[in-house]
Protein backbone atom coordinates (compact mmCIF):
# COMPACT_ATOMS: atom_id res chain seq x y z
CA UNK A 1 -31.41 -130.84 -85.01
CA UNK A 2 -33.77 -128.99 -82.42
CA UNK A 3 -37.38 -130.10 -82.55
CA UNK A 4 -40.65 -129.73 -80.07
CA UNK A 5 -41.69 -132.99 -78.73
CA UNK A 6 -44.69 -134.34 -76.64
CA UNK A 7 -42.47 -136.93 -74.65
CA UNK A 8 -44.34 -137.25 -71.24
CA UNK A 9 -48.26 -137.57 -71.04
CA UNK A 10 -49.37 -134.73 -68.81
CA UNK A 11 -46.18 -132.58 -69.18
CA UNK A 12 -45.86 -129.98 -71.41
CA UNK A 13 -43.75 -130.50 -74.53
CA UNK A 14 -40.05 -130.17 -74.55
CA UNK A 15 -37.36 -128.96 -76.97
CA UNK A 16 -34.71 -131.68 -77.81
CA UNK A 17 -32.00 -132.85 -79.84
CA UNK A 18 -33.11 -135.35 -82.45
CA UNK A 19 -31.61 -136.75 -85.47
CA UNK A 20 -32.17 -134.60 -88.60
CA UNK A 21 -34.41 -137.31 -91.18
CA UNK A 22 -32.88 -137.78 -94.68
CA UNK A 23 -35.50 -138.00 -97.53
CA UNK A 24 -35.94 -141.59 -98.87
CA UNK A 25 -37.72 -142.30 -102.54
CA UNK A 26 -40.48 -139.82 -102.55
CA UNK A 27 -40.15 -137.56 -100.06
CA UNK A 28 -39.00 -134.37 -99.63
CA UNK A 29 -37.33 -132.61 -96.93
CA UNK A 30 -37.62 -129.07 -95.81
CA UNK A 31 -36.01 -126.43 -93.71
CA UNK A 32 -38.25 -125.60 -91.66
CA UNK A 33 -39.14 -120.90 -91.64
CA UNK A 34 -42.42 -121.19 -89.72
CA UNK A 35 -44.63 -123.62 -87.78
CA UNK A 36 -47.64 -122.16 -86.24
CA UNK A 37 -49.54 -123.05 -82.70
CA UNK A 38 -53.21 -124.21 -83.04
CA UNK A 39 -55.24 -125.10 -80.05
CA UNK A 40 -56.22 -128.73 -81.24
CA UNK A 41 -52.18 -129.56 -80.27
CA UNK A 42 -53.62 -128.48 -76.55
CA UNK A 43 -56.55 -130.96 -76.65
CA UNK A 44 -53.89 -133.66 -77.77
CA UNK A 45 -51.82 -132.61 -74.76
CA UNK A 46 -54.91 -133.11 -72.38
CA UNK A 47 -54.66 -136.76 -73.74
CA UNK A 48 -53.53 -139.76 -71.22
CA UNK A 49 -52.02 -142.92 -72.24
CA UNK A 50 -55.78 -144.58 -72.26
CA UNK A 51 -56.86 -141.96 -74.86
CA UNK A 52 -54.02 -140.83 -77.11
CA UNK A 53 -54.78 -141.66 -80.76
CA UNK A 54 -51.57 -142.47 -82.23
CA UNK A 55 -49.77 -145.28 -80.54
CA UNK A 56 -46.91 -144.17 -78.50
CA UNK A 57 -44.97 -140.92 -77.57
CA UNK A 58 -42.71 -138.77 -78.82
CA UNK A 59 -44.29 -137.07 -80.97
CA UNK A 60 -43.01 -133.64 -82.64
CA UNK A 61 -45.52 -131.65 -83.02
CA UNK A 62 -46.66 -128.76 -85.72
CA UNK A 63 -49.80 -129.60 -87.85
CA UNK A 64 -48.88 -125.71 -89.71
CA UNK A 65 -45.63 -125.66 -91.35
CA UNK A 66 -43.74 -123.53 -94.11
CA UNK A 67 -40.10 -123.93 -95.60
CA UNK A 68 -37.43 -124.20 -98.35
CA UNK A 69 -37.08 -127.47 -99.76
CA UNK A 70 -33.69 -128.32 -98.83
CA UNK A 71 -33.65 -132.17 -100.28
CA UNK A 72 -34.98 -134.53 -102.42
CA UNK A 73 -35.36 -138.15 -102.38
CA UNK A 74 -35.49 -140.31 -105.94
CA UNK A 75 -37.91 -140.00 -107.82
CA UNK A 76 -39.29 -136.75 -106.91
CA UNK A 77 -40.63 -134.24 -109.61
CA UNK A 78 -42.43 -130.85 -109.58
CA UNK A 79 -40.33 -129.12 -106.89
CA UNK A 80 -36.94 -127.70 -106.49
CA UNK A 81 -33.95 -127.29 -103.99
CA UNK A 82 -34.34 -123.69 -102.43
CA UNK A 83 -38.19 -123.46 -103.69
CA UNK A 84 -40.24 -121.91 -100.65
CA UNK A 85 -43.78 -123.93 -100.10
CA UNK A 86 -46.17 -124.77 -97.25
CA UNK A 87 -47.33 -127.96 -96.03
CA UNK A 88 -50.85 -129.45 -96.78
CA UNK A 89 -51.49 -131.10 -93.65
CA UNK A 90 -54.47 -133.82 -93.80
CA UNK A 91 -52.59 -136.02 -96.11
CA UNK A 92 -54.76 -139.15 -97.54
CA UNK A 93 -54.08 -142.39 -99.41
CA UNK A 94 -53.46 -140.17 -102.79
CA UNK A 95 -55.07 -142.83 -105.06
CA UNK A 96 -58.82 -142.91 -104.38
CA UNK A 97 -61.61 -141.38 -105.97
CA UNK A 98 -61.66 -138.55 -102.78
CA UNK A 99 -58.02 -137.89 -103.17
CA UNK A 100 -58.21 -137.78 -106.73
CA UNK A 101 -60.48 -134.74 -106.49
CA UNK A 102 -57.80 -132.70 -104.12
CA UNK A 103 -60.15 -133.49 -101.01
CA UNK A 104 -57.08 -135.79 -99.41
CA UNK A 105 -58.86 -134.55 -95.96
CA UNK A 106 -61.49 -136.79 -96.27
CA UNK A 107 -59.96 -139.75 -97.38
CA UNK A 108 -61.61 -142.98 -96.61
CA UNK A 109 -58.26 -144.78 -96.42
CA UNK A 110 -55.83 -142.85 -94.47
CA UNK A 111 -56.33 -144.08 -90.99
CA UNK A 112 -56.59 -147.58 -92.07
CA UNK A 113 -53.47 -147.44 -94.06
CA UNK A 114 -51.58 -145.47 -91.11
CA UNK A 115 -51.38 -142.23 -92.54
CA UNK A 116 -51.32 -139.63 -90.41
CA UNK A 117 -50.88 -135.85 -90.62
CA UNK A 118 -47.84 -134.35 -89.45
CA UNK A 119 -48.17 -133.37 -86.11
CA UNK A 120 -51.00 -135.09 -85.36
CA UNK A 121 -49.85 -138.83 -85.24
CA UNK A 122 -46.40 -138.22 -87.47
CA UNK A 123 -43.30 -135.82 -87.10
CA UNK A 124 -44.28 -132.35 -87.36
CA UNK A 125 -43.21 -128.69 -88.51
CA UNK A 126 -41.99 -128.05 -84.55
CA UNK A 127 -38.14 -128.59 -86.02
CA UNK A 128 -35.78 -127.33 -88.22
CA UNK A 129 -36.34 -130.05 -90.57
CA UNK A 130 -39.46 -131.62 -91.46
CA UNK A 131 -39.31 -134.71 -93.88
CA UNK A 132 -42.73 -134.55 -96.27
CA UNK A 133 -44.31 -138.10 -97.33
CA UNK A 134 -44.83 -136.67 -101.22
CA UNK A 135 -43.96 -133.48 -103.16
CA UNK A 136 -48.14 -133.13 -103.66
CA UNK A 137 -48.35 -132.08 -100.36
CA UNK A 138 -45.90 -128.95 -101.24
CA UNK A 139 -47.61 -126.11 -102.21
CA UNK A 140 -45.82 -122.83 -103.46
CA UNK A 141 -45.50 -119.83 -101.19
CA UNK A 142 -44.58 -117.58 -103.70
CA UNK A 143 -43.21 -113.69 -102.46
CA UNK A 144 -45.84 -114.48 -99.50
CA UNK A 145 -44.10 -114.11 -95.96
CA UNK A 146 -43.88 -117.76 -94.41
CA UNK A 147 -44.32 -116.46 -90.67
CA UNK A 148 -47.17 -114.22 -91.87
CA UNK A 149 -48.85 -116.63 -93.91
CA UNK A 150 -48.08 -120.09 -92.63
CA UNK A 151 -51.46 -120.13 -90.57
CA UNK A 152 -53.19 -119.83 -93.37
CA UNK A 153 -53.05 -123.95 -93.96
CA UNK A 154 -54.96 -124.66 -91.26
CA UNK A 155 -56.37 -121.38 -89.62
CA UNK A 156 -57.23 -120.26 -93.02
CA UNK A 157 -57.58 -123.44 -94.71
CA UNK A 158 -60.39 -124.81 -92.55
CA UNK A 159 -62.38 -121.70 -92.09
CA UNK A 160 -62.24 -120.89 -95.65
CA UNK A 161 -63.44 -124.79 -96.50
CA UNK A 162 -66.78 -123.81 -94.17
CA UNK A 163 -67.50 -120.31 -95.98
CA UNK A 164 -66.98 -121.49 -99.38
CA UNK A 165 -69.79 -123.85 -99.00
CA UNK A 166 -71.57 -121.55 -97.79
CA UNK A 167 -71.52 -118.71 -100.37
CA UNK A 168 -74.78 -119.79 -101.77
CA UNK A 169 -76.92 -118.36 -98.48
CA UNK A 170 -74.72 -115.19 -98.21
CA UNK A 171 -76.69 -113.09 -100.09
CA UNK A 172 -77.49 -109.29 -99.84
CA UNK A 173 -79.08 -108.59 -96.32
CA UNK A 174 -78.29 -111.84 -94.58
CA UNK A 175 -76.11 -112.07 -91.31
CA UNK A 176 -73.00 -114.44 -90.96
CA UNK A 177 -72.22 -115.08 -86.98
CA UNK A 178 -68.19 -115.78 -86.15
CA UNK A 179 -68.22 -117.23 -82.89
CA UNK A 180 -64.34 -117.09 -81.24
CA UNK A 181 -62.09 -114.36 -82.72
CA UNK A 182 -58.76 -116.18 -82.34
CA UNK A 183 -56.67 -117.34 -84.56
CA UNK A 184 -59.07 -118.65 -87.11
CA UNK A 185 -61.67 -116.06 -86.54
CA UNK A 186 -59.97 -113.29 -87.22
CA UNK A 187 -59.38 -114.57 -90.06
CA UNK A 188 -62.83 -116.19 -90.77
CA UNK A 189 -64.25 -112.11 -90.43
CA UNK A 190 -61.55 -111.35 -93.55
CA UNK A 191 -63.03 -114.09 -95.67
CA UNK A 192 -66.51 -113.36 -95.33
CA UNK A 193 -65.91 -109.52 -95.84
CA UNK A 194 -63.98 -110.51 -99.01
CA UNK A 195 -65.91 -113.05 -100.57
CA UNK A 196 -69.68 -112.22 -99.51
CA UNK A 197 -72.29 -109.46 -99.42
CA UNK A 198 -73.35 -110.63 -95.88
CA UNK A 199 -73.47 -108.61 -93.01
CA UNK A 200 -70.94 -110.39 -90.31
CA UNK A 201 -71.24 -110.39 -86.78
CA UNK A 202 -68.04 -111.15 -84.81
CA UNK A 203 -68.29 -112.64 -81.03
CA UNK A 204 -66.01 -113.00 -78.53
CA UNK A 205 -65.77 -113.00 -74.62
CA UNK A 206 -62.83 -110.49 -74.82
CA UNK A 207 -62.71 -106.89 -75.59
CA UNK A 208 -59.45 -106.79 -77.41
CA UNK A 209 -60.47 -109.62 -79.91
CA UNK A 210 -63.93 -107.84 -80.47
CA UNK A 211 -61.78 -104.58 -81.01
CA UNK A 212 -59.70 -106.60 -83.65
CA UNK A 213 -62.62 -107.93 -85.00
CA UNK A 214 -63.79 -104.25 -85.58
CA UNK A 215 -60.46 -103.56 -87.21
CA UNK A 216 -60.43 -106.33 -89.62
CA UNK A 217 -64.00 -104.98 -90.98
CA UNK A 218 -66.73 -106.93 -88.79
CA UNK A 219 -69.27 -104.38 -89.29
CA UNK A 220 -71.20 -105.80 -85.38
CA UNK A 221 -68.93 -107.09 -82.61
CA UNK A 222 -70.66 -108.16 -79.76
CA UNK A 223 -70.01 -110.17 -76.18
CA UNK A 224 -71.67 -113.43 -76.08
CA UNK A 225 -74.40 -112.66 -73.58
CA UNK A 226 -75.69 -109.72 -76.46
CA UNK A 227 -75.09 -111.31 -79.24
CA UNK A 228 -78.94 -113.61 -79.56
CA UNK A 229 -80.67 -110.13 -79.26
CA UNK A 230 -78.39 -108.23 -81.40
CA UNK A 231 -78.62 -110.79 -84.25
CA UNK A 232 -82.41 -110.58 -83.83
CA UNK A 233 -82.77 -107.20 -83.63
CA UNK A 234 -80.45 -106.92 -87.71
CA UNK A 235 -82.38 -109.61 -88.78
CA UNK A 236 -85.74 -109.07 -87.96
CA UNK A 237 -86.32 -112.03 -85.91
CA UNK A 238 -84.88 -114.29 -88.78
CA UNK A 239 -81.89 -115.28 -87.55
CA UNK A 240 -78.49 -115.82 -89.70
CA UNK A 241 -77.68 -117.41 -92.37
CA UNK A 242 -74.59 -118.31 -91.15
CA UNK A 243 -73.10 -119.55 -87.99
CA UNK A 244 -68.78 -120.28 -87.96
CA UNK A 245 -68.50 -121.69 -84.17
CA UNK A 246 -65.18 -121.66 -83.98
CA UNK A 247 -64.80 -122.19 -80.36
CA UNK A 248 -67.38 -125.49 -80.23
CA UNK A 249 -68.44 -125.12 -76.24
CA UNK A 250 -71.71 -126.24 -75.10
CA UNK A 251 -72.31 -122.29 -74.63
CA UNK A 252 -71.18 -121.55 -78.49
CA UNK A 253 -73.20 -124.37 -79.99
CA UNK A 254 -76.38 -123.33 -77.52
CA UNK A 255 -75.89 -119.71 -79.25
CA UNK A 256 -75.35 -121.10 -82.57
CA UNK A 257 -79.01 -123.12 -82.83
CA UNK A 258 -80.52 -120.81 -80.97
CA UNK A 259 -79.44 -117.66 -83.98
CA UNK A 260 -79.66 -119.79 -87.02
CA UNK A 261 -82.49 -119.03 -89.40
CA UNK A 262 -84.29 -121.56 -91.57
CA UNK A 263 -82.20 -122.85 -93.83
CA UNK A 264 -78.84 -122.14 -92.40
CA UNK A 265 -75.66 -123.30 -92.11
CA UNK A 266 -74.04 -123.92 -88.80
CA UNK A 267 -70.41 -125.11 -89.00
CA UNK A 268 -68.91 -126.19 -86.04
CA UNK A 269 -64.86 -125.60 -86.19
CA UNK A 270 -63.84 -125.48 -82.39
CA UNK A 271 -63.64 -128.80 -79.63
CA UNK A 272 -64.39 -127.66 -77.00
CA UNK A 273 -66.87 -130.04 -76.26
CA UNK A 274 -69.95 -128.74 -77.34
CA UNK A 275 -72.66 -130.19 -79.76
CA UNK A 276 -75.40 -128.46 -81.49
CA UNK A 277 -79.11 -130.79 -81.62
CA UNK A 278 -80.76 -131.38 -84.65
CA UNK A 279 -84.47 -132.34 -83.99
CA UNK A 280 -88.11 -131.20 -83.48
CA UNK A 281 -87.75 -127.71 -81.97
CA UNK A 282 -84.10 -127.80 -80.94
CA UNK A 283 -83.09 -125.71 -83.93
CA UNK A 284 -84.50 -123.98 -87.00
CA UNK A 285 -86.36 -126.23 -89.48
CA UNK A 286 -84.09 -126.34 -92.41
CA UNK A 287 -80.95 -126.15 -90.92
CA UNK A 288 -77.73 -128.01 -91.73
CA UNK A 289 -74.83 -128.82 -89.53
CA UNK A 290 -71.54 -129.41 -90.20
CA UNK A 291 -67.94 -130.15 -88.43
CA UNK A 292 -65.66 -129.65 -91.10
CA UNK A 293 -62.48 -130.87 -90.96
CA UNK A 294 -59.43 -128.81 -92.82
CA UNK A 295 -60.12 -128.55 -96.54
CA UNK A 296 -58.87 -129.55 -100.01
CA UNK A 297 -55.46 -129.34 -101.47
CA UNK A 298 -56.99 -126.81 -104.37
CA UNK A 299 -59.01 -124.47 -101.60
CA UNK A 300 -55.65 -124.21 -99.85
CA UNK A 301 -54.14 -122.58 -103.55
CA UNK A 302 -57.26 -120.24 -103.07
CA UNK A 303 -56.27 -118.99 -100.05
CA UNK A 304 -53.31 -118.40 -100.95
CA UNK A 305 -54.17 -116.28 -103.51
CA UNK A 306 -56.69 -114.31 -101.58
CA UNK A 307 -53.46 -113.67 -99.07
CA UNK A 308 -51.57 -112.32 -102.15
CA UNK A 309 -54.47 -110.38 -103.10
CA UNK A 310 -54.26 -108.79 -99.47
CA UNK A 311 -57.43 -109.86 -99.38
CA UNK A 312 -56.26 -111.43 -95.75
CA UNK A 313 -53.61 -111.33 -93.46
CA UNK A 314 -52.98 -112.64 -90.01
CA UNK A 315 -52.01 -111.14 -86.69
CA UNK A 316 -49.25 -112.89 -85.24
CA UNK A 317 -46.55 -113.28 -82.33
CA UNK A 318 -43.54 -114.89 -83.04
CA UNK A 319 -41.84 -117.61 -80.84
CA UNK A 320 -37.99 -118.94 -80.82
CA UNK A 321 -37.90 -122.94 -81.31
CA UNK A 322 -36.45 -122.40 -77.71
CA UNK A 323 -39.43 -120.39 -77.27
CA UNK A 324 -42.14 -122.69 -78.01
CA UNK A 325 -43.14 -124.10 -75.07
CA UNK A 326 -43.85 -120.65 -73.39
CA UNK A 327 -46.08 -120.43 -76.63
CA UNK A 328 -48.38 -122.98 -75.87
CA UNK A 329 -48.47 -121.84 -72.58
CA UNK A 330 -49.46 -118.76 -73.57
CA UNK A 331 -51.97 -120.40 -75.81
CA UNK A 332 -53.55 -122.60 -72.80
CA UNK A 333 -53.85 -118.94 -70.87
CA UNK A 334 -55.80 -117.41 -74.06
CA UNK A 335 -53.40 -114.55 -74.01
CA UNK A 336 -52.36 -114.88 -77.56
CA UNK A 337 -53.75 -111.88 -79.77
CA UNK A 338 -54.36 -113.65 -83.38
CA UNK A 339 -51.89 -116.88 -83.90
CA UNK A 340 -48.39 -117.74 -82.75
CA UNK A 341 -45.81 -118.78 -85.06
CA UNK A 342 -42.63 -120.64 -84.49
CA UNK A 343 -39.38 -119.32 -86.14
CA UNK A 344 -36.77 -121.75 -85.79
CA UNK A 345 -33.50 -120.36 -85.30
């Protein structure tokens, strides 16, 4: 079968010919119908042999992936042959008190047990077969379009994990900042329209994304340089209620303590390097900071639903398997409007 590998450090990855996996006692295999692109794959190609986290290369990549089940292994109960799911990605241990709850992405045992997430340390949806560790990772699609909606368990998943612990500040009259209207911002701006009363402010560098922003129902969308005065000027000189940096520069996270109001929440999504200080006049008094990481198996059935709903949907540009290389290329430029997705053939 065809899959997406990192093979070389420093090169980009490569399509190849590789062995199609056969499900063992447990496991599940899938045919793969959509693997989307994130960024974080680009900061794991920046790695060099000294830094890489998971041992040695290849790896194939795809940390977003939808498809049919296509095989069992023995043992496995609760899905079918020709049943249409997506993969939840941070997979954990699956027996401690964390996992237990659905929260498998902050599992105190994974790492140490060598469990990693697909794509990120173990074969990946870049393929047209992916081979799934347990059927609890599966969750139904439904009617919803995989290459529409496969995003959605990471792009969604992780943005939606920051808002919903957030809900409790976004009352009537407060301001929720989106920094970075990419692939999860744009869909970050649907969320908080949906779920809250707040008033959200997108920002972006580009005009296009700010124009999407717009169209996707951010009632402000502002350039970065404007956007400390225009959140000001809404809020009276309290700030927001909400930051989502979703881009994580050392400009972003400036922006984001410098907006925040007392008692905020500033959740820090993107790596790009930034960090935002917590001390004596280096942000509100009050504030919280977070970097969350993904979300839990049950928030990713929410987010589903809200998709279903039409509560959200995602811009996307469709890639060949052949293709996919030119799609992270594309990525690494920052010409890709919303998220790309990777059909295989």
């Amino acid at each position: 079968m065809k899959a997406l590998q990192y093979r070389t450090f420093g090169q980009w990855p490569e399509v190849v010919e590789v062995e199609r996996p056969r499900p063992g006692p447990g496991q599940v295999l899938l045919r793969v119908t959509a693997a989307g692109v994130c960024h974080s794959d680009l900061g794991l190609l920046a790695r060099d042999a000294d830094t890489y986290p998971y041992g040695s290369l290849p790896l194939t990549l795809g940390h977003e992936g939808a498809g049919v089940v296509a095989e069992i292994g023995a043992g496995v109960a609760g899905v079918r042959v020709g049943e249409p799911v997506v993969v939840y990605g941070p997979w954990g241990c699956g027996r401690c008190r964390v996992c237990a709850t659905g929260a498998e992405n902050h599992c105190p045992f994974a790492a140490g047990l060598g469990i990693r997430a697909p794509g990120l340390g173990s074969a990946g949806s870049m393929a047209e077969y992916q081979l799934v560790n347990d059927a609890r990772h599966l969750v139904p699609l439904g009617d919803l379009d995989p290459v529409r909606h496969v995003c959605l368990t990471d792009a969604g998943l992780t943005p939606y994990h920051a808002i919903r612990q957030s809900l409790p500040r976004l009352l009537p009259g407060s301001i929720a900042v989106v920094v970075g209207v990419g692939g999860l911002g744009h869909v970050a701006v649907q969320m908080l329209r949906a779920l809250c009363p707040a008033t959200v402010v997108a920002v972006d560098i580009d005009d296009d994304r700010l124009a999407l922003a717009r169209g996707l129902g951010a009632q402000h969308a502002v350039r970065g340089e404007d956007a400390a005065e225009l959140v000001a000027g809404l809020s009276r000189g309290t700030g927001a209620a909400m930051v989502l940096d979703l881009v994580g520069s050392p400009a972003t996270t400036d922006l984001a303590a410098r907006v925040a109001a007392r008692g905020a929440d500033v959740s820090v999504i993107g790596v790009g390097g930034g960090a935002v200080p917590v001390g004596y006049r280096t942000i509100a008094f009050d504030a919280s900071v977070r970097f969350p990481y993904w979300g839990s198996r049950p928030e990713l059935f929410e987010v589903l639903e809200m998709a279903a709903a039409g509560q959200i949907r995602v811009e996307v540009e469709t890639y060949s398997l052949d293709e996919a290389p030119v799609a992270y290329r594309r990525l690494a430029e920052g010409s890709v409007r919303g998220r790309a997705v990777v059909v295989p053939d």
